[in-house]
PDB file of N, CA and C in Angstrom:
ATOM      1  N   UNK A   1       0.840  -1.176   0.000  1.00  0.00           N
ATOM      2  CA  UNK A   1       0.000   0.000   0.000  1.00  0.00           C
ATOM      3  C   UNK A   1       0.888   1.242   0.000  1.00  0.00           C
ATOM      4  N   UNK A   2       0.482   2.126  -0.614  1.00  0.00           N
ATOM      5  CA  UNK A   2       0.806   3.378  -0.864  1.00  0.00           C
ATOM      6  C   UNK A   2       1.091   4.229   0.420  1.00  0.00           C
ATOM      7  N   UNK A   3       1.494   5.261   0.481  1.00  0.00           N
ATOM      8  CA  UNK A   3       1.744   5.891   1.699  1.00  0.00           C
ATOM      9  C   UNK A   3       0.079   6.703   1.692  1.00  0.00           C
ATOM     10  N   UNK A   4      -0.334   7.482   0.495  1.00  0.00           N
ATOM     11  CA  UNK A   4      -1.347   8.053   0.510  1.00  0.00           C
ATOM     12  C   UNK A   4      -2.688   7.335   0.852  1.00  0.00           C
ATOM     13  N   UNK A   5      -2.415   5.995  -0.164  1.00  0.00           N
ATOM     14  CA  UNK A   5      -3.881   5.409   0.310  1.00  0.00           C
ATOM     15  C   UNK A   5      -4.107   4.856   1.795  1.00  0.00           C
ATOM     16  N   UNK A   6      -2.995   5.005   2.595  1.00  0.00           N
ATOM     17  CA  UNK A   6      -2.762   4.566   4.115  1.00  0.00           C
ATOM     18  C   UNK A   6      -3.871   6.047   4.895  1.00  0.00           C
ATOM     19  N   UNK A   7      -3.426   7.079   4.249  1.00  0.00           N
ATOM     20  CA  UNK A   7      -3.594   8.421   4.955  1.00  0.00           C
ATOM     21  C   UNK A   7      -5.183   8.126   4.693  1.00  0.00           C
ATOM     22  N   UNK A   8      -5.639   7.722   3.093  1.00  0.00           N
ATOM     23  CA  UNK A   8      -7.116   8.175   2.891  1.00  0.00           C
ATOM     24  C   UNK A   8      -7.857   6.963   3.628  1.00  0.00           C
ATOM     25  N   UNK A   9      -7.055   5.661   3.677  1.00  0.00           N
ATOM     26  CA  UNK A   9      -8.275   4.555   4.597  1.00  0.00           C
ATOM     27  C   UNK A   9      -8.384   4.910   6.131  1.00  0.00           C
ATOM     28  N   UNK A  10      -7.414   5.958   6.657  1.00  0.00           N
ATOM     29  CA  UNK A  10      -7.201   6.267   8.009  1.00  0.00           C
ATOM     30  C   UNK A  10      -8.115   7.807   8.342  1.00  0.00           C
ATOM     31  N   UNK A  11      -7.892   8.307   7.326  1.00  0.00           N
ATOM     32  CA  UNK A  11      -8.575   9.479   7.337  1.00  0.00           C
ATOM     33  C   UNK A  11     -10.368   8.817   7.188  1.00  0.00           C
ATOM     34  N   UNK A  12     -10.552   7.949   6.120  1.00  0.00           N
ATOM     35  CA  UNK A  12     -12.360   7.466   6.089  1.00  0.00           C
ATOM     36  C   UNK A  12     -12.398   6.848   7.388  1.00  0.00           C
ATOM     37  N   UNK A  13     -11.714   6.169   7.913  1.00  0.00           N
ATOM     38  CA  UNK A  13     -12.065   5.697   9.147  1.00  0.00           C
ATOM     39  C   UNK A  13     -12.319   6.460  10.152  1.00  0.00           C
ATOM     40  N   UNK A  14     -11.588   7.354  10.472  1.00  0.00           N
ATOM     41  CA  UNK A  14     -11.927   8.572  11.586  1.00  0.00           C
ATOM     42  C   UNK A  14     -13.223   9.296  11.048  1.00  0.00           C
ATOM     43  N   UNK A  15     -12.948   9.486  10.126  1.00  0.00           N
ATOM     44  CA  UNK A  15     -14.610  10.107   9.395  1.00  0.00           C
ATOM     45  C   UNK A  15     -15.827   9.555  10.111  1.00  0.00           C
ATOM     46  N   UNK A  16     -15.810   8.539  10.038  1.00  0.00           N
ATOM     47  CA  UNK A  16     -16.833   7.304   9.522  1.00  0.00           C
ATOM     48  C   UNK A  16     -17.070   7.010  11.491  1.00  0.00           C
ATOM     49  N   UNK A  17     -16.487   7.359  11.791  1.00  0.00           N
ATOM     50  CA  UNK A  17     -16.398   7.256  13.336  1.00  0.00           C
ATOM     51  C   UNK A  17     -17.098   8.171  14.526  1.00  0.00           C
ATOM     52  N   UNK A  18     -17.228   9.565  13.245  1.00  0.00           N
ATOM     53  CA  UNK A  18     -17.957  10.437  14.139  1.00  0.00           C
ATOM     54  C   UNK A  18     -19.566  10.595  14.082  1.00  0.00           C
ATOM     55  N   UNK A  19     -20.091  10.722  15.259  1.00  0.00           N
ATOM     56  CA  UNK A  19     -21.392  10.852  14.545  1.00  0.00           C
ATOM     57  C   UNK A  19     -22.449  11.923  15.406  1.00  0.00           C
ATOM     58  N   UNK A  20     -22.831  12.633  14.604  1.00  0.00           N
ATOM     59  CA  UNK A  20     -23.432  14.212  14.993  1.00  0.00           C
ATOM     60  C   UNK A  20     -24.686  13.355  16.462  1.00  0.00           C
ATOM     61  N   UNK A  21     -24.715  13.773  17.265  1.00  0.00           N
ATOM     62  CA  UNK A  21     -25.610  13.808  18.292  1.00  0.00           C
ATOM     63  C   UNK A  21     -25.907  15.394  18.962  1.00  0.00           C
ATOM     64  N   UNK A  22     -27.287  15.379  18.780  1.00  0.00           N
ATOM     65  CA  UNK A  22     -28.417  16.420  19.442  1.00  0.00           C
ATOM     66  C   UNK A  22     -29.100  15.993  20.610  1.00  0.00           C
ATOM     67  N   UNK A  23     -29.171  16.475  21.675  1.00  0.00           N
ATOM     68  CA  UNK A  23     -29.839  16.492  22.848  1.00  0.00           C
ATOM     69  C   UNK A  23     -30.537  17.760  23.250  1.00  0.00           C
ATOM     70  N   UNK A  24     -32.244  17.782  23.055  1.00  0.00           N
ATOM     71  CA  UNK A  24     -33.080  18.560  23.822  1.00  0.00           C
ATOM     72  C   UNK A  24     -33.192  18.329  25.363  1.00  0.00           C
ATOM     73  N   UNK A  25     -33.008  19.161  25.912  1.00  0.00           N
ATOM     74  CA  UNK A  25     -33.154  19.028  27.504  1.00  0.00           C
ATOM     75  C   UNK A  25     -34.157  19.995  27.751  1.00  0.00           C
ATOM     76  N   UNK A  26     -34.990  20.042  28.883  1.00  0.00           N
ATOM     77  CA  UNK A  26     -35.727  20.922  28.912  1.00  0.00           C
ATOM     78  C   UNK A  26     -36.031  20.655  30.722  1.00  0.00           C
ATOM     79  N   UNK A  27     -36.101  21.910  31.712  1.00  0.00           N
ATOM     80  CA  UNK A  27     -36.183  21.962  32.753  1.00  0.00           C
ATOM     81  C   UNK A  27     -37.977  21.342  33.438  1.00  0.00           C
ATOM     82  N   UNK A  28     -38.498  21.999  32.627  1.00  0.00           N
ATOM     83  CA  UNK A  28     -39.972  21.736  32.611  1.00  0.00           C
ATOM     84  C   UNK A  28     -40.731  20.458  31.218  1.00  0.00           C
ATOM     85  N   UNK A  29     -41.384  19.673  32.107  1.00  0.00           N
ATOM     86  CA  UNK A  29     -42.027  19.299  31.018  1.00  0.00           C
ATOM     87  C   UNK A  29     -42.887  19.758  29.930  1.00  0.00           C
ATOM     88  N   UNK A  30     -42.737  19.336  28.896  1.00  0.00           N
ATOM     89  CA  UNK A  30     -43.587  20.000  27.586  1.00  0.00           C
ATOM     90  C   UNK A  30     -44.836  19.073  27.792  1.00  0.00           C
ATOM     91  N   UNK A  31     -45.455  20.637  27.875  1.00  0.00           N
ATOM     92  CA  UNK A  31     -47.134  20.064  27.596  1.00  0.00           C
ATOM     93  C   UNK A  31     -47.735  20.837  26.255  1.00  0.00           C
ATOM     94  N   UNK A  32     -48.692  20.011  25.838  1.00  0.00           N
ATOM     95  CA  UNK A  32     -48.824  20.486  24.105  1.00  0.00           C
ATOM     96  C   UNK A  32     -50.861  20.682  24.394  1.00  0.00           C
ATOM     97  N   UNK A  33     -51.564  21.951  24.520  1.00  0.00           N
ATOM     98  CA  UNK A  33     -52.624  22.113  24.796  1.00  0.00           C
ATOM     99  C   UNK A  33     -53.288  22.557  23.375  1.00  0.00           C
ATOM    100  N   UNK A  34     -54.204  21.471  23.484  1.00  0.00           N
ATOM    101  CA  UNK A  34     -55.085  21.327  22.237  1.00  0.00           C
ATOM    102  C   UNK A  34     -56.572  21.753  22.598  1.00  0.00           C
ATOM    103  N   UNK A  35     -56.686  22.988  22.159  1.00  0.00           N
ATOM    104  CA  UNK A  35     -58.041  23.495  22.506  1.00  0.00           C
ATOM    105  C   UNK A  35     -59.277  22.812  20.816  1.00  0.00           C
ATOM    106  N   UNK A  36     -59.707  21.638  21.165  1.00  0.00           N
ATOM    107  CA  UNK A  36     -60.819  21.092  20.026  1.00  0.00           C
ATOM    108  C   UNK A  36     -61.924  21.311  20.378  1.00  0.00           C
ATOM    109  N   UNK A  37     -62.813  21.616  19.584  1.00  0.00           N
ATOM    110  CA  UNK A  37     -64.353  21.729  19.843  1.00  0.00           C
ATOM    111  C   UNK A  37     -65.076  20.499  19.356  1.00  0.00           C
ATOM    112  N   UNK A  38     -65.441  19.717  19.831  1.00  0.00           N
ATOM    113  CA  UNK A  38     -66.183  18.474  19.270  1.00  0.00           C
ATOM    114  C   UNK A  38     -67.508  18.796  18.903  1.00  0.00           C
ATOM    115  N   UNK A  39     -67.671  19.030  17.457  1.00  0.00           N
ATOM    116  CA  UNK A  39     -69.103  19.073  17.579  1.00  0.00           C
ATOM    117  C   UNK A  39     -69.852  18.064  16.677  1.00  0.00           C
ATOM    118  N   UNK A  40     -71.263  17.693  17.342  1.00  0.00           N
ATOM    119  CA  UNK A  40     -71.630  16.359  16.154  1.00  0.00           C
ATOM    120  C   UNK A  40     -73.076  16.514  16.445  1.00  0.00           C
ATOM    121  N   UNK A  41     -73.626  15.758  15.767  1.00  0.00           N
ATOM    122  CA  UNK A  41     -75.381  15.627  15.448  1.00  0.00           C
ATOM    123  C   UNK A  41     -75.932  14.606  16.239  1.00  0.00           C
ATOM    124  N   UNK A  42     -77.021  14.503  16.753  1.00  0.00           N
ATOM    125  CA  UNK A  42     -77.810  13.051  17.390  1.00  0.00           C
ATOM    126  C   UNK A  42     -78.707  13.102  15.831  1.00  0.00           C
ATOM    127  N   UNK A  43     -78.489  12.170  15.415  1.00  0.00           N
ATOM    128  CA  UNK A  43     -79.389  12.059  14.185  1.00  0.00           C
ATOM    129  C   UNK A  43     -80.259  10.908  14.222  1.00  0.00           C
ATOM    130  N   UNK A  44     -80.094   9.859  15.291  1.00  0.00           N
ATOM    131  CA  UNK A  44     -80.971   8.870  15.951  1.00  0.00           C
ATOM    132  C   UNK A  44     -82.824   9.099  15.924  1.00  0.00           C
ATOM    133  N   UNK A  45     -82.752  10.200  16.535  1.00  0.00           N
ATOM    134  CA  UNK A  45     -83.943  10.721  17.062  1.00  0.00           C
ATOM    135  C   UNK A  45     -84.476  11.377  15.874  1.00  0.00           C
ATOM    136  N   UNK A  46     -84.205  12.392  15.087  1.00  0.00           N
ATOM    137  CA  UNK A  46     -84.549  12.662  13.863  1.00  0.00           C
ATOM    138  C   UNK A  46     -84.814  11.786  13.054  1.00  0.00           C
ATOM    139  N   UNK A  47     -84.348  10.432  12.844  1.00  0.00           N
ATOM    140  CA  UNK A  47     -84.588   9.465  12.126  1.00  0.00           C
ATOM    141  C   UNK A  47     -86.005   8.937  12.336  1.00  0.00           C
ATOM    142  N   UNK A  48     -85.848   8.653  13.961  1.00  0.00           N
ATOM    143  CA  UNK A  48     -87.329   8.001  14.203  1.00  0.00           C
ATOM    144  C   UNK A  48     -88.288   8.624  14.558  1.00  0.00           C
ATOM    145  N   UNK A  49     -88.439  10.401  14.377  1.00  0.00           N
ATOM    146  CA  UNK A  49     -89.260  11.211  14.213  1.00  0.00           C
ATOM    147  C   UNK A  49     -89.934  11.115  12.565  1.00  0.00           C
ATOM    148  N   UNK A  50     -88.813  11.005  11.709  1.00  0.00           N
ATOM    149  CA  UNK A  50     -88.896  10.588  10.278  1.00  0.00           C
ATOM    150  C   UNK A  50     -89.898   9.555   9.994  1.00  0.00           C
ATOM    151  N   UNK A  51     -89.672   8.098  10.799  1.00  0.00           N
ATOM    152  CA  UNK A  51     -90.000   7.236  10.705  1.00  0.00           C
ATOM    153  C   UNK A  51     -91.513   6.801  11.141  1.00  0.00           C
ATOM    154  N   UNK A  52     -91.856   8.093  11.774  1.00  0.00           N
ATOM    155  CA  UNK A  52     -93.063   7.957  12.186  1.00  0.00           C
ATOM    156  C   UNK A  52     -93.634   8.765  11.854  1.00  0.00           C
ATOM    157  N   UNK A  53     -93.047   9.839  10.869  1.00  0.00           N
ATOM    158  CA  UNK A  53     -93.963  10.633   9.941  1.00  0.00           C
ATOM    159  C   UNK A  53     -94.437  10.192   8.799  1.00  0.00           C
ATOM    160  N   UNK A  54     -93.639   9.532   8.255  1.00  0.00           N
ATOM    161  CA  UNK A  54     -93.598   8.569   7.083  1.00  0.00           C
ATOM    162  C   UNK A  54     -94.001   7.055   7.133  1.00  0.00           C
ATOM    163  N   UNK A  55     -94.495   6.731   8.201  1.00  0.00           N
ATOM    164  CA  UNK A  55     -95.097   5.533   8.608  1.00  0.00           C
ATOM    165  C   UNK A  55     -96.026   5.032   7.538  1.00  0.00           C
ATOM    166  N   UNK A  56     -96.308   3.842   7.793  1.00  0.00           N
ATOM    167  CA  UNK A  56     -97.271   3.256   6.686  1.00  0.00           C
ATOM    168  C   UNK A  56     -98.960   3.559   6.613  1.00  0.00           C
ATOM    169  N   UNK A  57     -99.209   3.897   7.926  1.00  0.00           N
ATOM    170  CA  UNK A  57    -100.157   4.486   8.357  1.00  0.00           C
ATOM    171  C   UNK A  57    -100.787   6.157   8.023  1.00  0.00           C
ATOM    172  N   UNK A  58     -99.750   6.606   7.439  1.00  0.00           N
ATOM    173  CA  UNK A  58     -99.750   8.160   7.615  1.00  0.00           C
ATOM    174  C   UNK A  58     -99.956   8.237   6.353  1.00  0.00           C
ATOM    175  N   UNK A  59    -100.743   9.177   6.049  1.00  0.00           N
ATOM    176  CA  UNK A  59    -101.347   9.558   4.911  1.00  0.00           C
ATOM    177  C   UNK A  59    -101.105  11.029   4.281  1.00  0.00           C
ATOM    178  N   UNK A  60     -99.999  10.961   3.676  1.00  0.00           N
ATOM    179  CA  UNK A  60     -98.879  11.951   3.442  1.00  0.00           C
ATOM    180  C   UNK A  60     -98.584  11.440   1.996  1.00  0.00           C
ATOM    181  N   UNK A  61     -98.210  10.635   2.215  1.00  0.00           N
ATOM    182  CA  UNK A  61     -98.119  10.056   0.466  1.00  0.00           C
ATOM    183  C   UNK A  61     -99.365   8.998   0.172  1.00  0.00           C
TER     184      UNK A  61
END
């Protein structure tokens, strides 16, 4: 082996060796506040208001 290619397999090796690390620290815990509004339908009851308007009995149609 070459004197150079000694330097470049020694040099990729040290390369190849380092490796970037990040650490978040934080004194307080993270809290993440999600203000959602849930909004939804009872459509149950409308149905069987439906169902008894439209009954077989009812003389509508």
């Amino acid at each position: 082996m070459s004197t150079r290619m000694l330097v470049a397999l020694v040099g990729a090796l040290t390369l190849m060796g380092c490796t970037h690390r990040v650490e978040v620290e934080s004194k307080e815990p993270i809290t993440i506040n999600l203000n959602v509004k849930v909004d939804h339908e009872i459509r149950v009851k409308v149905d069987k208001e439906l169902d008894e308007l439209f009954g077989d009995d009812s003389e509508l149609f």
